[in-house]
Structure formats: structure tokens, C-alpha cells
N, C-alpha and C. Protein backbone atom coordinates (compact mmCIF):
# COMPACT_ATOMS: atom_id res chain seq x y z
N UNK A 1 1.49 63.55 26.97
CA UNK A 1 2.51 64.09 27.87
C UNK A 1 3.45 65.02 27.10
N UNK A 2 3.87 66.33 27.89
CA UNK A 2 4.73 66.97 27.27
C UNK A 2 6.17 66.86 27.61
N UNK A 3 7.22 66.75 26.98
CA UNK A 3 8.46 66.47 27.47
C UNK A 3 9.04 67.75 28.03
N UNK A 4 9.04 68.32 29.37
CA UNK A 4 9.66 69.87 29.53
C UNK A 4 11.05 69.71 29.61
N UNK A 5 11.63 68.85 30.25
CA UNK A 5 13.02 68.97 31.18
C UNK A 5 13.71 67.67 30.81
N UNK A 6 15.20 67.47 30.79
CA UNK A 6 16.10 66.47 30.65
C UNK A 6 17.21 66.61 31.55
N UNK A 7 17.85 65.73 31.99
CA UNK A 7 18.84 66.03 33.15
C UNK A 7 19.81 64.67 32.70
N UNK A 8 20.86 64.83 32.35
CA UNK A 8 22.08 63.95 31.63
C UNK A 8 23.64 64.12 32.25
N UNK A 9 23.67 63.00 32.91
CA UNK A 9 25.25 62.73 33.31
C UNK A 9 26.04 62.64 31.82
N UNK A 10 27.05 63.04 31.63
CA UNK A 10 28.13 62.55 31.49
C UNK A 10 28.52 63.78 29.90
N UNK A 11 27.54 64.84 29.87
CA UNK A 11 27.22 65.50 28.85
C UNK A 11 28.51 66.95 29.30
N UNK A 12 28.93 66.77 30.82
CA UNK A 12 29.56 67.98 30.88
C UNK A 12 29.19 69.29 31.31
N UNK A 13 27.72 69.15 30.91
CA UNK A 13 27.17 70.31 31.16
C UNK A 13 26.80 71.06 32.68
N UNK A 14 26.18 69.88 33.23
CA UNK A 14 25.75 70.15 34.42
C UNK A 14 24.81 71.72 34.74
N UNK A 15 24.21 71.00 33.44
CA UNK A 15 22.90 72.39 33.61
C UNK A 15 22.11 72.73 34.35
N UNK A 16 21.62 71.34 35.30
CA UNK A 16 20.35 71.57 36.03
C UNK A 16 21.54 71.65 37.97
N UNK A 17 22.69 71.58 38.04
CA UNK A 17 23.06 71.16 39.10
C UNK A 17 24.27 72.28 39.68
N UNK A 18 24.48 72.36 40.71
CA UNK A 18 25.82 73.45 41.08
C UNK A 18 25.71 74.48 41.21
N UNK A 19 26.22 74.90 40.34
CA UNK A 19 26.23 76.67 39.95
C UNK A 19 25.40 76.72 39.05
N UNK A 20 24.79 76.09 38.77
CA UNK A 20 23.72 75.88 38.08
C UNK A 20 21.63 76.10 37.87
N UNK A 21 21.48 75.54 39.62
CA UNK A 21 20.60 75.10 40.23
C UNK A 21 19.95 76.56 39.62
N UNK A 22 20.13 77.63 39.28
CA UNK A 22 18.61 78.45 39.26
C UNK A 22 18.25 77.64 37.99
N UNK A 23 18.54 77.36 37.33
CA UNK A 23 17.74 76.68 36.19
C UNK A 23 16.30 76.02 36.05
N UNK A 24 16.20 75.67 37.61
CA UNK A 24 15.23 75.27 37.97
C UNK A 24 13.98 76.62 38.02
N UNK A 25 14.47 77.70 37.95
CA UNK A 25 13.51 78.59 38.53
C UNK A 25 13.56 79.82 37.39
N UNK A 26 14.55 79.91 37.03
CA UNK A 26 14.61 81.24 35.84
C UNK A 26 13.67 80.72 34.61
N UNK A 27 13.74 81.52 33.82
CA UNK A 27 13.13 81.57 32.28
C UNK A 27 13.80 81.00 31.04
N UNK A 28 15.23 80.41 31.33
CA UNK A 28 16.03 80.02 30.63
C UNK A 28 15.47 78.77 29.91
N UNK A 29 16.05 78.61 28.30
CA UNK A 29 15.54 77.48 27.61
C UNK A 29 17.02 76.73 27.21
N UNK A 30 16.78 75.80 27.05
CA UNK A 30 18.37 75.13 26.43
C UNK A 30 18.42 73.62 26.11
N UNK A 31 19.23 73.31 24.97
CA UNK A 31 19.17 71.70 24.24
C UNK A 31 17.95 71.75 23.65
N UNK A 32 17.61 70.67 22.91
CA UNK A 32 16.63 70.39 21.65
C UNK A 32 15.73 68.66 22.68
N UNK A 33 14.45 68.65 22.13
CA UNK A 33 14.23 67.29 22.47
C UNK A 33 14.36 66.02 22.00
N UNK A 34 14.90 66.30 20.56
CA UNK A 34 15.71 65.56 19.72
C UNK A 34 16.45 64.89 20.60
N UNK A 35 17.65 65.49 21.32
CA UNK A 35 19.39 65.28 21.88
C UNK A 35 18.58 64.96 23.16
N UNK A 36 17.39 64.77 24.12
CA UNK A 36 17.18 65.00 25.21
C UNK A 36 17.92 63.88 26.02
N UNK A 37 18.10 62.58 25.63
CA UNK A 37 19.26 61.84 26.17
C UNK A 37 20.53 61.69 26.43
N UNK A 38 20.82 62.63 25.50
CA UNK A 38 22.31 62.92 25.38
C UNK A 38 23.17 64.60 25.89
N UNK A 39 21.85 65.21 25.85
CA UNK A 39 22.83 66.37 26.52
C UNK A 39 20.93 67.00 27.48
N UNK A 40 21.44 67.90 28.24
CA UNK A 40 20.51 68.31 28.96
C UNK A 40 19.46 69.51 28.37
N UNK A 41 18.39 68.86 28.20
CA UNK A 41 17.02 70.07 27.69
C UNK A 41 15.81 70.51 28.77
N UNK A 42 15.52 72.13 28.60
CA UNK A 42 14.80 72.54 29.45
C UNK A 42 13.65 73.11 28.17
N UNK A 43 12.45 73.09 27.98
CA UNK A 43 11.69 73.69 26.93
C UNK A 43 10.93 74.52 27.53
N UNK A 44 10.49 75.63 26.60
CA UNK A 44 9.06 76.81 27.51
C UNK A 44 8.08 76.37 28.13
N UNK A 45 8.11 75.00 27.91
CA UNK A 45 6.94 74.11 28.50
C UNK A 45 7.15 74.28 30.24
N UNK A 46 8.31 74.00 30.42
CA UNK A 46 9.15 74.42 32.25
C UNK A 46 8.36 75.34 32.23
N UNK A 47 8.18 76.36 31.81
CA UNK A 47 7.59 77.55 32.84
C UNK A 47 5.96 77.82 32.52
N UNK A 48 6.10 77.28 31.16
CA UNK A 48 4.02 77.39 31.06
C UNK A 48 3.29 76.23 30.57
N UNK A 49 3.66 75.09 30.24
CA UNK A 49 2.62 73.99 30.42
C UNK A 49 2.14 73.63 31.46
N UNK A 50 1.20 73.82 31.71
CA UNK A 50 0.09 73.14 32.97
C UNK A 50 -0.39 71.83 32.83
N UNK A 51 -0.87 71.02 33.59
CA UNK A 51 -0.91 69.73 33.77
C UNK A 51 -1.61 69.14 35.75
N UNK A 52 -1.74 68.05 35.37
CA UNK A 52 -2.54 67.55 36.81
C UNK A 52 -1.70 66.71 36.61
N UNK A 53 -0.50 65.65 36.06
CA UNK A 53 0.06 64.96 36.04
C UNK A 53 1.56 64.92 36.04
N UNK A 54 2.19 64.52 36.36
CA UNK A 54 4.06 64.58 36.39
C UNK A 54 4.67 63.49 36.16
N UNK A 55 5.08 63.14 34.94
CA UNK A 55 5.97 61.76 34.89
C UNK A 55 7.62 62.00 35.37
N UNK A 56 8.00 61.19 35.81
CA UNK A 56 9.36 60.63 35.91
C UNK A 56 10.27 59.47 34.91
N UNK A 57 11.19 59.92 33.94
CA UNK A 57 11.36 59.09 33.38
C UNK A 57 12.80 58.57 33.21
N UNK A 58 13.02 57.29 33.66
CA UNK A 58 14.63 57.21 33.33
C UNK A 58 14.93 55.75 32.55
N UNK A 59 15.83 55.64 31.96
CA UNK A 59 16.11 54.50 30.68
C UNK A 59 15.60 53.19 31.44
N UNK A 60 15.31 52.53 32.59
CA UNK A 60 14.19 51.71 33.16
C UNK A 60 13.00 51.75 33.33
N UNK A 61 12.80 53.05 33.20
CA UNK A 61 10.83 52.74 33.93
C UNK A 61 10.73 54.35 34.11
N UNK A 62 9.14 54.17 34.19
CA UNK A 62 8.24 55.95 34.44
C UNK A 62 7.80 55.19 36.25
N UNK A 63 7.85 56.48 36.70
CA UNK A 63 6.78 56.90 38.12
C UNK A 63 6.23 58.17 37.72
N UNK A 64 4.94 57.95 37.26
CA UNK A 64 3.63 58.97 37.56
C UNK A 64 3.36 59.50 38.49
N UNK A 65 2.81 60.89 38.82
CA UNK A 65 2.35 61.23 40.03
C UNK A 65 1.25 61.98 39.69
N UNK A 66 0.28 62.38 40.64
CA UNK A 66 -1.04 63.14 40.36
C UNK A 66 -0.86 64.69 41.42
N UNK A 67 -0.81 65.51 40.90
CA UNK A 67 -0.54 66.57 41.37
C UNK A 67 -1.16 67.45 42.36
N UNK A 68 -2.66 66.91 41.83
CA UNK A 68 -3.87 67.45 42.99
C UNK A 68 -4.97 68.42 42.03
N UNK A 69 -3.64 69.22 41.13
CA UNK A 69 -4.73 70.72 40.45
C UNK A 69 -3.68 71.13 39.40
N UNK A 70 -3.85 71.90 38.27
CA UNK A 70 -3.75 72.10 36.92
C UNK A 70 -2.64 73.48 37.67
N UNK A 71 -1.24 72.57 37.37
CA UNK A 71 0.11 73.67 37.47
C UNK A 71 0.78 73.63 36.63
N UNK A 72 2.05 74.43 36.40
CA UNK A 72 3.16 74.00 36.08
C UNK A 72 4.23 73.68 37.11
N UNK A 73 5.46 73.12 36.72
CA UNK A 73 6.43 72.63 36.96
C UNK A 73 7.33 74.09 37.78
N UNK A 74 7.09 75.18 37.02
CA UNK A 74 7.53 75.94 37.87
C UNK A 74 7.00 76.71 38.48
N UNK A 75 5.87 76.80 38.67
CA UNK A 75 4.42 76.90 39.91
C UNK A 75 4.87 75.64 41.05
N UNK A 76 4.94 75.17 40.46
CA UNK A 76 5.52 74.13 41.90
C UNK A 76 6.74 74.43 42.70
N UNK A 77 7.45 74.64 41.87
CA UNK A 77 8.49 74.71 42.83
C UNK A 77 8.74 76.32 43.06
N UNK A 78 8.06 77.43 42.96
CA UNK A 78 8.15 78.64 43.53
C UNK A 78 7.05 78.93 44.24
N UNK A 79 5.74 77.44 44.45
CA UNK A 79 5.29 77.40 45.51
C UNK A 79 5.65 77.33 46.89
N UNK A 80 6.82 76.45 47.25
CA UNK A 80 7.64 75.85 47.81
C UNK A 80 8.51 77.41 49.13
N UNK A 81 8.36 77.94 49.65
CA UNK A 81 8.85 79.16 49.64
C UNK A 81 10.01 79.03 50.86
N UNK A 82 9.91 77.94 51.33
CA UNK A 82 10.79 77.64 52.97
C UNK A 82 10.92 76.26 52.47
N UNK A 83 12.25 76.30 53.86
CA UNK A 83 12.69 74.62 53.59
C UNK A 83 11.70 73.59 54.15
N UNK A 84 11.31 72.71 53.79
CA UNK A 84 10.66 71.92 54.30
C UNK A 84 10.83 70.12 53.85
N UNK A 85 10.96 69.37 54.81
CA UNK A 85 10.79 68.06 54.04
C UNK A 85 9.60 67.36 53.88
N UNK A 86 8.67 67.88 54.09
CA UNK A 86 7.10 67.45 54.11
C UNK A 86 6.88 66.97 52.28
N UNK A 87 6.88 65.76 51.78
CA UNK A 87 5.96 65.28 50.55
C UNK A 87 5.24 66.58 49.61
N UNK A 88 5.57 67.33 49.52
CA UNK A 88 4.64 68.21 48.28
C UNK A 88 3.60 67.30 47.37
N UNK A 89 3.61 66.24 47.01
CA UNK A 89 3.52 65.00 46.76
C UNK A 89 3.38 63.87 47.31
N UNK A 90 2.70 63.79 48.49
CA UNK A 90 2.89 62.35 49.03
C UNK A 90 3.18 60.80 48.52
N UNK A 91 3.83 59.99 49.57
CA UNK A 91 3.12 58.62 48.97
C UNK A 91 2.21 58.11 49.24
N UNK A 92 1.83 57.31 48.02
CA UNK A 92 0.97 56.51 48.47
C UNK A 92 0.03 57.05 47.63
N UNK A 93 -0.64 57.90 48.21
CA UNK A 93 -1.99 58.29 47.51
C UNK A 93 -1.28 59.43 46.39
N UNK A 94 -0.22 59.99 46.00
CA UNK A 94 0.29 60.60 44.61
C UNK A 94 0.61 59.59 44.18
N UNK A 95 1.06 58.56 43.95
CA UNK A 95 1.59 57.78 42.91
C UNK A 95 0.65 57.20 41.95
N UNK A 96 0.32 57.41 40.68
CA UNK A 96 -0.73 57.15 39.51
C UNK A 96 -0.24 55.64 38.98
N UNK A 97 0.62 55.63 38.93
CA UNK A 97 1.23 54.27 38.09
C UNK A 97 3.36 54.16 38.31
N UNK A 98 3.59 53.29 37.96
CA UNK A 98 4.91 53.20 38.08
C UNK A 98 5.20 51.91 37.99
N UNK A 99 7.02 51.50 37.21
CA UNK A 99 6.68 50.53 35.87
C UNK A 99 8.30 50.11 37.08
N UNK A 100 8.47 50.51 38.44
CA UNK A 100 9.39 49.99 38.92
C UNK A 100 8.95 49.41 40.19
N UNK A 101 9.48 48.82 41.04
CA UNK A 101 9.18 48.09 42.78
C UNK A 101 9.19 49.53 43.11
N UNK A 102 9.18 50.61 43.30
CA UNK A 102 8.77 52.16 43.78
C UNK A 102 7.63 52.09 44.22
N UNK A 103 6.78 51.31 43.26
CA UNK A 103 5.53 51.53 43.84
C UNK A 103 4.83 52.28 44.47
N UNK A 104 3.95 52.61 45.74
CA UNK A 104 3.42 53.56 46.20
C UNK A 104 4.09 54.74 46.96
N UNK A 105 5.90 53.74 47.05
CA UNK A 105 6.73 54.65 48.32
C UNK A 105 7.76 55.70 47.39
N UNK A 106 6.89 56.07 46.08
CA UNK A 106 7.86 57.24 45.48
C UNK A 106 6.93 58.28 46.33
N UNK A 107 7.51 59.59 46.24
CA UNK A 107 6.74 60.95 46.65
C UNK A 107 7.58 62.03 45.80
N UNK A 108 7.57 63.00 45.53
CA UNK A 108 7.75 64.36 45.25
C UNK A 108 8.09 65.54 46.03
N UNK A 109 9.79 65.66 45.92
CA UNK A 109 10.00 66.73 47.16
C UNK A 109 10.30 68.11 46.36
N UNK A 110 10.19 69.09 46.96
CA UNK A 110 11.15 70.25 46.33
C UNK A 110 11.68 70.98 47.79
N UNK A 111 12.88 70.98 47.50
CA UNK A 111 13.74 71.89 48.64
C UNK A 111 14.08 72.85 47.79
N UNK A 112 13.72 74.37 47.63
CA UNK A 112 14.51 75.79 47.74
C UNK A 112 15.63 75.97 47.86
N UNK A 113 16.26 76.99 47.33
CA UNK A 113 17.44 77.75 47.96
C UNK A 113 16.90 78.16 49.48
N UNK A 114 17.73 78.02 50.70
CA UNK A 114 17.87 78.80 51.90
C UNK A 114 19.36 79.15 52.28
N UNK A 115 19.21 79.74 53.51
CA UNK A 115 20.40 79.78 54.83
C UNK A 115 20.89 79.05 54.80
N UNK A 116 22.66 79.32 55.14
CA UNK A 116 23.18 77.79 55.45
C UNK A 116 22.78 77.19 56.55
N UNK A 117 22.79 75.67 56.76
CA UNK A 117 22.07 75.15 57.47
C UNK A 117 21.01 74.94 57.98
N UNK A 118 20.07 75.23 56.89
CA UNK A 118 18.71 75.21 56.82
C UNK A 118 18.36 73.44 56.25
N UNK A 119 19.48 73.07 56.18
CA UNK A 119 19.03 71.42 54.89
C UNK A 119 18.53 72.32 54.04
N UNK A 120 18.25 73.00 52.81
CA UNK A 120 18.25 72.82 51.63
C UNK A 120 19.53 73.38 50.78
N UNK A 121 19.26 73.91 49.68
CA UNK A 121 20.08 74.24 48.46
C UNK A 121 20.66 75.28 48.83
N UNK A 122 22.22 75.15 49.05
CA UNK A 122 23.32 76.79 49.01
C UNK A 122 24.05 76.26 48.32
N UNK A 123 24.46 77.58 47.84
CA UNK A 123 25.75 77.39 46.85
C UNK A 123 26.90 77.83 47.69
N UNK A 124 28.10 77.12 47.65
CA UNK A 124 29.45 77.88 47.74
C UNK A 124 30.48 77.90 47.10
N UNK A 125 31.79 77.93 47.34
CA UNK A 125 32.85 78.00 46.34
C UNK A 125 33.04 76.78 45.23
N UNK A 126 33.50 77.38 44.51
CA UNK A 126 33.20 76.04 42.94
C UNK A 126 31.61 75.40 43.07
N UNK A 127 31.45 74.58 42.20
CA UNK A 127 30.61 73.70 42.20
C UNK A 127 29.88 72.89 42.87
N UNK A 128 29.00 72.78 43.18
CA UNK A 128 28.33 71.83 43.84
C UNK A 128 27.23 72.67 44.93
N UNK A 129 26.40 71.98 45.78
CA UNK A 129 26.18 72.36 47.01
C UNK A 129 26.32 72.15 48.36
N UNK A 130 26.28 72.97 48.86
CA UNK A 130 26.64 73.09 50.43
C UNK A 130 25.72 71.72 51.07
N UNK A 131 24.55 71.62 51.13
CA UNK A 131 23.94 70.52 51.86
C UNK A 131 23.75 69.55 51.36
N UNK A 132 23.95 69.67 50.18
CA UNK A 132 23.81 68.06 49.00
C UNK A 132 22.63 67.76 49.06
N UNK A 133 21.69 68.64 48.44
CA UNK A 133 20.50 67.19 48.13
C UNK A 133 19.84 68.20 47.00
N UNK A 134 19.15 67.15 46.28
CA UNK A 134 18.78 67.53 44.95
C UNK A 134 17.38 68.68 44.97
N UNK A 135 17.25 69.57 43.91
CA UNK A 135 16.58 70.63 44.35
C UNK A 135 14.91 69.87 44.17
N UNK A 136 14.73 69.01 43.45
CA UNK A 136 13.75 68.09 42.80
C UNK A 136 14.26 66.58 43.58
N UNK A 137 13.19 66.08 44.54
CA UNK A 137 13.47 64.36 44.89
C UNK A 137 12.23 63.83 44.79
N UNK A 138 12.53 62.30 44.64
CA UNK A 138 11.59 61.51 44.33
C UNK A 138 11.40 60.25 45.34
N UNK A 139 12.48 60.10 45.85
CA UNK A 139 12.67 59.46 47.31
C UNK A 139 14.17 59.13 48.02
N UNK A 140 14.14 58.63 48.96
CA UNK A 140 15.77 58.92 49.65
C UNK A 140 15.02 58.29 51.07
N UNK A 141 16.50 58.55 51.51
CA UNK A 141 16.67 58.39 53.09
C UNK A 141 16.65 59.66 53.83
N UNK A 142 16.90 59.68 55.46
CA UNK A 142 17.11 60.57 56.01
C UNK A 142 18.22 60.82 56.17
N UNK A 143 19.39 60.58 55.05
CA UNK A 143 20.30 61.02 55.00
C UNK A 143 20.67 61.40 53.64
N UNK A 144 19.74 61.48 53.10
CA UNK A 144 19.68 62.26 51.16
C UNK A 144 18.69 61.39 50.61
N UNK A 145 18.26 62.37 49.72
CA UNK A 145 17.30 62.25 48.41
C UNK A 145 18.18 61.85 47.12
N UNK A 146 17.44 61.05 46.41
CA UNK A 146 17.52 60.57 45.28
C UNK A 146 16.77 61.82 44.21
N UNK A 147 17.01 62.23 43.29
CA UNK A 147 16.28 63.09 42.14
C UNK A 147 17.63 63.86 41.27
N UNK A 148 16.62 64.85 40.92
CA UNK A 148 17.27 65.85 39.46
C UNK A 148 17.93 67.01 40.76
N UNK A 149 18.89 67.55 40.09
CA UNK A 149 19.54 68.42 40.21
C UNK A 149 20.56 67.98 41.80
N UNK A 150 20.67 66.65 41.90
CA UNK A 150 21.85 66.70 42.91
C UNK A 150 23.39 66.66 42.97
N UNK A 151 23.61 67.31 43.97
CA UNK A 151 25.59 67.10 43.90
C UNK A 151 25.85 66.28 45.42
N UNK A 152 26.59 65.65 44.74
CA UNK A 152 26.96 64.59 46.26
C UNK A 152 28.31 65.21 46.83
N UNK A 153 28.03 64.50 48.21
CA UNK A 153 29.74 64.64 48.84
C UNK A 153 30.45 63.61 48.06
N UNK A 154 30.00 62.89 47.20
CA UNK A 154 31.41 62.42 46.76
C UNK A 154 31.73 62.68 45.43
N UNK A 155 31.06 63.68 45.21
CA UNK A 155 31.30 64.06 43.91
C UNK A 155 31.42 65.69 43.71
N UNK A 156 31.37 65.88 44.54
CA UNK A 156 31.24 67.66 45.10
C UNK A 156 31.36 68.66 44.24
N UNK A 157 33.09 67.93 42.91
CA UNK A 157 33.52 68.86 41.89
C UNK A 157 32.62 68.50 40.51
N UNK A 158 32.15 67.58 40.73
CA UNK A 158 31.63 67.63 39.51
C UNK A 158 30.18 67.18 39.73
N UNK A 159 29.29 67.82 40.27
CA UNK A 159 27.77 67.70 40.39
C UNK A 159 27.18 66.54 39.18
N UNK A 160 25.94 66.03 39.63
CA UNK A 160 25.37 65.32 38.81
C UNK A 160 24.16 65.53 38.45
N UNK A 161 22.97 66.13 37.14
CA UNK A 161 22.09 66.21 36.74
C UNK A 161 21.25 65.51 37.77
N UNK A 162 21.32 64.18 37.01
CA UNK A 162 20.75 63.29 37.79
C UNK A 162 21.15 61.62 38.55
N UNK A 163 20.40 61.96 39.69
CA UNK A 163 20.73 60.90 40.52
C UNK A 163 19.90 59.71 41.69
N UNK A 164 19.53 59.06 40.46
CA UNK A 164 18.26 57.88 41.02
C UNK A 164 18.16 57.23 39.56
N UNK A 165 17.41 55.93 40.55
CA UNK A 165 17.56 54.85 38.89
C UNK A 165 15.68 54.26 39.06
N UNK A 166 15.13 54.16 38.36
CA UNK A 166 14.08 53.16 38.57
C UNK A 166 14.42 51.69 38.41
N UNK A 167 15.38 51.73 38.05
CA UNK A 167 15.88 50.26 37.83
C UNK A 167 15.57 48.46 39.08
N UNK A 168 14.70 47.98 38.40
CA UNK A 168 14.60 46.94 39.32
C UNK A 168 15.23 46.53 40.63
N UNK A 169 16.34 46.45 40.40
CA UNK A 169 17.52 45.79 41.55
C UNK A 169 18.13 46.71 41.56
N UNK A 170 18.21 47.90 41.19
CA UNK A 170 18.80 49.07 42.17
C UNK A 170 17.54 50.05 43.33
N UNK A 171 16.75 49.85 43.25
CA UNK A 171 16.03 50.09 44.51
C UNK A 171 15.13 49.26 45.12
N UNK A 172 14.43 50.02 46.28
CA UNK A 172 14.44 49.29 47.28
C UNK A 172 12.68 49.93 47.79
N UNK A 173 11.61 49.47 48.43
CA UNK A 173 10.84 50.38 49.27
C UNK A 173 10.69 49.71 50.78
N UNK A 174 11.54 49.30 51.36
CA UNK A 174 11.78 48.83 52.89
C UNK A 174 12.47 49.38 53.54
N UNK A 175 11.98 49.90 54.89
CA UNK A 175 12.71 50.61 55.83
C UNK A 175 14.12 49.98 55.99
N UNK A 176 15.51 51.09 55.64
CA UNK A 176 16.69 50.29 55.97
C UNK A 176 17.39 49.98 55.21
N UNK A 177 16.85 50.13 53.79
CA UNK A 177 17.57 49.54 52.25
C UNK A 177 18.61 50.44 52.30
N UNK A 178 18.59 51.22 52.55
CA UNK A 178 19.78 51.85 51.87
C UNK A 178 20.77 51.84 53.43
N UNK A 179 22.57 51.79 52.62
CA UNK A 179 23.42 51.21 53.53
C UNK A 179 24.35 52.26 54.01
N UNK A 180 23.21 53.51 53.68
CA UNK A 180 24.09 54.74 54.65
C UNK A 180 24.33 54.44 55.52
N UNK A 181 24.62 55.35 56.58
CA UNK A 181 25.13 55.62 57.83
C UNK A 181 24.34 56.00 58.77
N UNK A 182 22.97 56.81 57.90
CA UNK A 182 22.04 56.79 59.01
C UNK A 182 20.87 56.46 58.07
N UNK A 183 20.16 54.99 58.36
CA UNK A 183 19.32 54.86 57.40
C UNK A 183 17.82 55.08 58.18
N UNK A 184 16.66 55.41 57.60
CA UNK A 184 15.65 55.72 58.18
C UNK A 184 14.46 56.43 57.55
N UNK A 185 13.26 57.05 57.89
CA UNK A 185 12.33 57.25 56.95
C UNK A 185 12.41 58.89 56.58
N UNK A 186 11.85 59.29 55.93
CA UNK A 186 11.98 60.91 54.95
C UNK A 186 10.69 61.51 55.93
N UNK A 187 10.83 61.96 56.94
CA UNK A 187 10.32 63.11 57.66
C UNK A 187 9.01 61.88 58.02
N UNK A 188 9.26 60.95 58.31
CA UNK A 188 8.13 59.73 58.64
C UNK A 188 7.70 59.14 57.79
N UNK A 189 8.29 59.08 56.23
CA UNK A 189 7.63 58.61 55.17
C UNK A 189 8.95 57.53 55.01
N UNK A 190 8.55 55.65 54.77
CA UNK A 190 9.22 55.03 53.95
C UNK A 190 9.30 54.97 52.91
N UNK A 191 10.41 56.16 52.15
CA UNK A 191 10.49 56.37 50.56
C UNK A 191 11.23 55.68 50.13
N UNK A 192 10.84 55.69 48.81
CA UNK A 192 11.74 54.34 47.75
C UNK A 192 13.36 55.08 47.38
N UNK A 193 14.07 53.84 48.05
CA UNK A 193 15.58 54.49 47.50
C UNK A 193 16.69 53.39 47.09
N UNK A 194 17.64 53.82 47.27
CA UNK A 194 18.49 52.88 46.98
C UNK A 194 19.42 51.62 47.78
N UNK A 195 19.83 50.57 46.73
CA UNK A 195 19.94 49.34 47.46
C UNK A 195 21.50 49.36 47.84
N UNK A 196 21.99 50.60 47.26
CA UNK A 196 23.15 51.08 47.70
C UNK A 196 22.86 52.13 48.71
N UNK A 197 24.09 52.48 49.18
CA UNK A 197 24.38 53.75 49.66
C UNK A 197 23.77 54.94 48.81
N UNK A 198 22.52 55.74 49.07
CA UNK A 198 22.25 56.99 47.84
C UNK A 198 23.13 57.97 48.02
N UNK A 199 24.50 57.99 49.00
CA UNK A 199 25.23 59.21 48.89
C UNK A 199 26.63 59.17 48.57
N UNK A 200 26.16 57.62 48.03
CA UNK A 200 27.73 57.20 47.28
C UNK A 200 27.57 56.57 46.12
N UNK A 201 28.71 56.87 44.80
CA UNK A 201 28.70 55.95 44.03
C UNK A 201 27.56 54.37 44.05
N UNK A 202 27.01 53.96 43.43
CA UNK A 202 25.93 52.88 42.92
C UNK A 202 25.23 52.75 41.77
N UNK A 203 24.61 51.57 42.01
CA UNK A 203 23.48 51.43 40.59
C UNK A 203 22.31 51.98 40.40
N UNK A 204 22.61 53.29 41.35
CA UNK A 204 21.42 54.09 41.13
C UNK A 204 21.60 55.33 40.07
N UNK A 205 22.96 55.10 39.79
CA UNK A 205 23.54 56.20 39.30
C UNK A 205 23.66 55.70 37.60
N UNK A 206 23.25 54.49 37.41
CA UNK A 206 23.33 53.68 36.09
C UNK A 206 22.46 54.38 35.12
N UNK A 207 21.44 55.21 35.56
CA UNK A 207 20.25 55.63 34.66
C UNK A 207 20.90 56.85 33.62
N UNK A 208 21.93 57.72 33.96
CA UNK A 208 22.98 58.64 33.03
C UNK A 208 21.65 59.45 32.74
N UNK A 209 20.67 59.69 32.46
CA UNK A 209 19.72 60.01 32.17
C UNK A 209 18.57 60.52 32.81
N UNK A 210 17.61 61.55 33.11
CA UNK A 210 16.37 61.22 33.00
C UNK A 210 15.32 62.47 32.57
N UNK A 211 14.14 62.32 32.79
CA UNK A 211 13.19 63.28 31.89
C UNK A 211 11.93 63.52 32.80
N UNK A 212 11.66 64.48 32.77
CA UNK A 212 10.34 65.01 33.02
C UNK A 212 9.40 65.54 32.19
N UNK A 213 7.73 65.06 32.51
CA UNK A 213 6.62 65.42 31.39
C UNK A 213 5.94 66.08 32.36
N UNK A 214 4.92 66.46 32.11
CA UNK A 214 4.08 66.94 32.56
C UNK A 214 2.59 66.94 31.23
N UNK A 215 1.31 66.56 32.07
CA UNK A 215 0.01 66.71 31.61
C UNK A 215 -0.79 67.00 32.03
């Protein structure tokens, strides 16, 4: 596995998130894989290692996924060209392995920049985004995604790298786990999320950390 990407709370940086978010899509390189826990790293690997495989990694546990066909990371997501909440990744049949209760109900989203009010990624004044949800998810409710590059409403000024935990007893894969306000399935999919609220403060947010490979 190659290590491309790192996404780190508490580093300041807020590289992958906000005013931030093209990071996901430009040519930009930044941090060492040395520091990859401690401050946020993107390597040339983001834009040209290819791979049939995608790990997820955070200081609890990996979720694997199987991709389908030999991409990169940013072939994927400039595949992506409209908003959509459809699995790019399904569950169930993408999930290769995974070392948390996620089990089969992780999936793989990418939401774009659009229009406002499209549900995906806008930017507006200061920091953060307009619709809140991460440009990269791995599962959520129908009222937000869990992944890399999200800014919450309750955190609006200060965006968060990343935001999901594999952590045992912080998630959940049962319709309802999570104690939003509107809890329910991801465009008909029961995805793995949190045993908190995912659009508030929780122990999903314990991971400070996480990493992406690709093979």
C-alpha cells in the first residue's frame, strides 16, 4: 500500500478542508510521511499512483475497499462531475476487509464542488462550507457524512480535516444509530455512522487523525 494523503485535527492547518477543499483536486504536494500523524500530508502519489484498492485508516482500525479498475485517487474524484449521492463505492459488495463493526455498511462517496443548494461542496465567507459535508465520505446519515475534508455547523470557523472514527463503540451499522434530527439511510443505503450525533461534537471525532493508501 502506498500512503498518498493524511488529514489531522488539531495541526491548525486545515489543509484538506474550507478554503481549502481544492486540495483535493489540484497538483499541490505538502507535509512529509514521516509527520503524517501529526500535521497533514498529500504526496504525488494523490495524483499518479494507480491502484484497484483504497484503504481507510484511522488510529482504530483500516476499512478496505475494492475499486472495480486500476485508478487513482484523483481519477476518482474528477470522475465524479455532478452532485450525486449514489455509492461511487457501494456497500456491501466494495468493502474488502475492515478491522471495525463497519463491516459491509462502509461505502465511498465523493461530492464535487456545485451550485448553492445543490447538497454538495460551496465555499463562502471565511471558512468552512456552505452545505457541510465532507468532499470524501465513508458513511453517514441522511443528514451528513462522516469522512475527510468536512466542516460542520458546529464548527463552521474552524473546519475539520477529518471527521469519523473506526473506533468500536463510536459507531454504529443499524438503521437509526445516529441521534440526529433526521436519522435515516444514505440515498437507500444503511451506512455505517455514528453512535453520536455525526453533526455534532462526539467520539467520532476521537480519531484526530486519518490516512489514505491506495494499491
Amino acid at each position: 500500500m502506498d500512503l498518498i494523503g493524511s488529514f489531522v485535527n488539531g495541526d491548525t492547518a486545515h489543509s484538506w478542508a474550507g478554503a481549502n477543499y481544492t486540495n483535493f483536486i489540484n497538483h499541490k504536494t505538502f507535509g512529509a510521511w514521516q509527520d503524517s500523524e501529526t500535521e497533514d500530508f498529500k504526496s504525488a502519489g494523490w495524483m499518479h499512483a494507480e491502484g484497484t484498492e483504497l484503504m481507510v485508516e484511522d488510529r482504530f482500525g483500516t476499512l478496505r475497499f475494492y475499486l472495480g479498475k486500476t485508478t487513482s485517487i484523483l481519477s476518482l474524484l474528477k470522475s465524479v462531475s455532478h452532485c450525486s449521492t449514489k455509492p461511487l463505492v457501494g456497500p456491501v459488495q466494495g468493502v474488502l476487509s475492515t478491522s471495525a463493526p463497519w463491516g459491509k455498511a462502509g461505502t465511498l462517496l465523493i461530492l464535487p464542488e456545485m451550485r448553492p443548494g445543490s447538497g454538495c461542496n460551496i465555499l463562502h465567507s471565511g471558512l468552512g462550507l456552505r452545505d457541510k459535508v465532507p468532499v470524501i465520505g465513508f458513511g453517514g446519515t441522511k443528514c451528513g457524512l462522516m469522512g475527510a475534508g468536512m466542516a460542520n455547523g458546529y464548527n463552521n470557523k474552524h473546519p475539520m480535516d477529518w471527521h469519523m472514527s473506526l473506533e468500536d463503540s463510536a459507531s454504529c451499522t443499524r438503521s437509526g444509530c445516529d441521534q440526529a434530527r433526521c436519522t435515516g439511510p444514505w440515498n437507500g443505503h444503511v451506512l455505517a455512522t455514528s453512535t453520536d450525533s455525526n453533526s455534532k461534537p462526539g467520539r467520532h471525532d476521537d480519531s484526530t487523525w486519518g490516512k489514505i493508501w491506495i494499491r
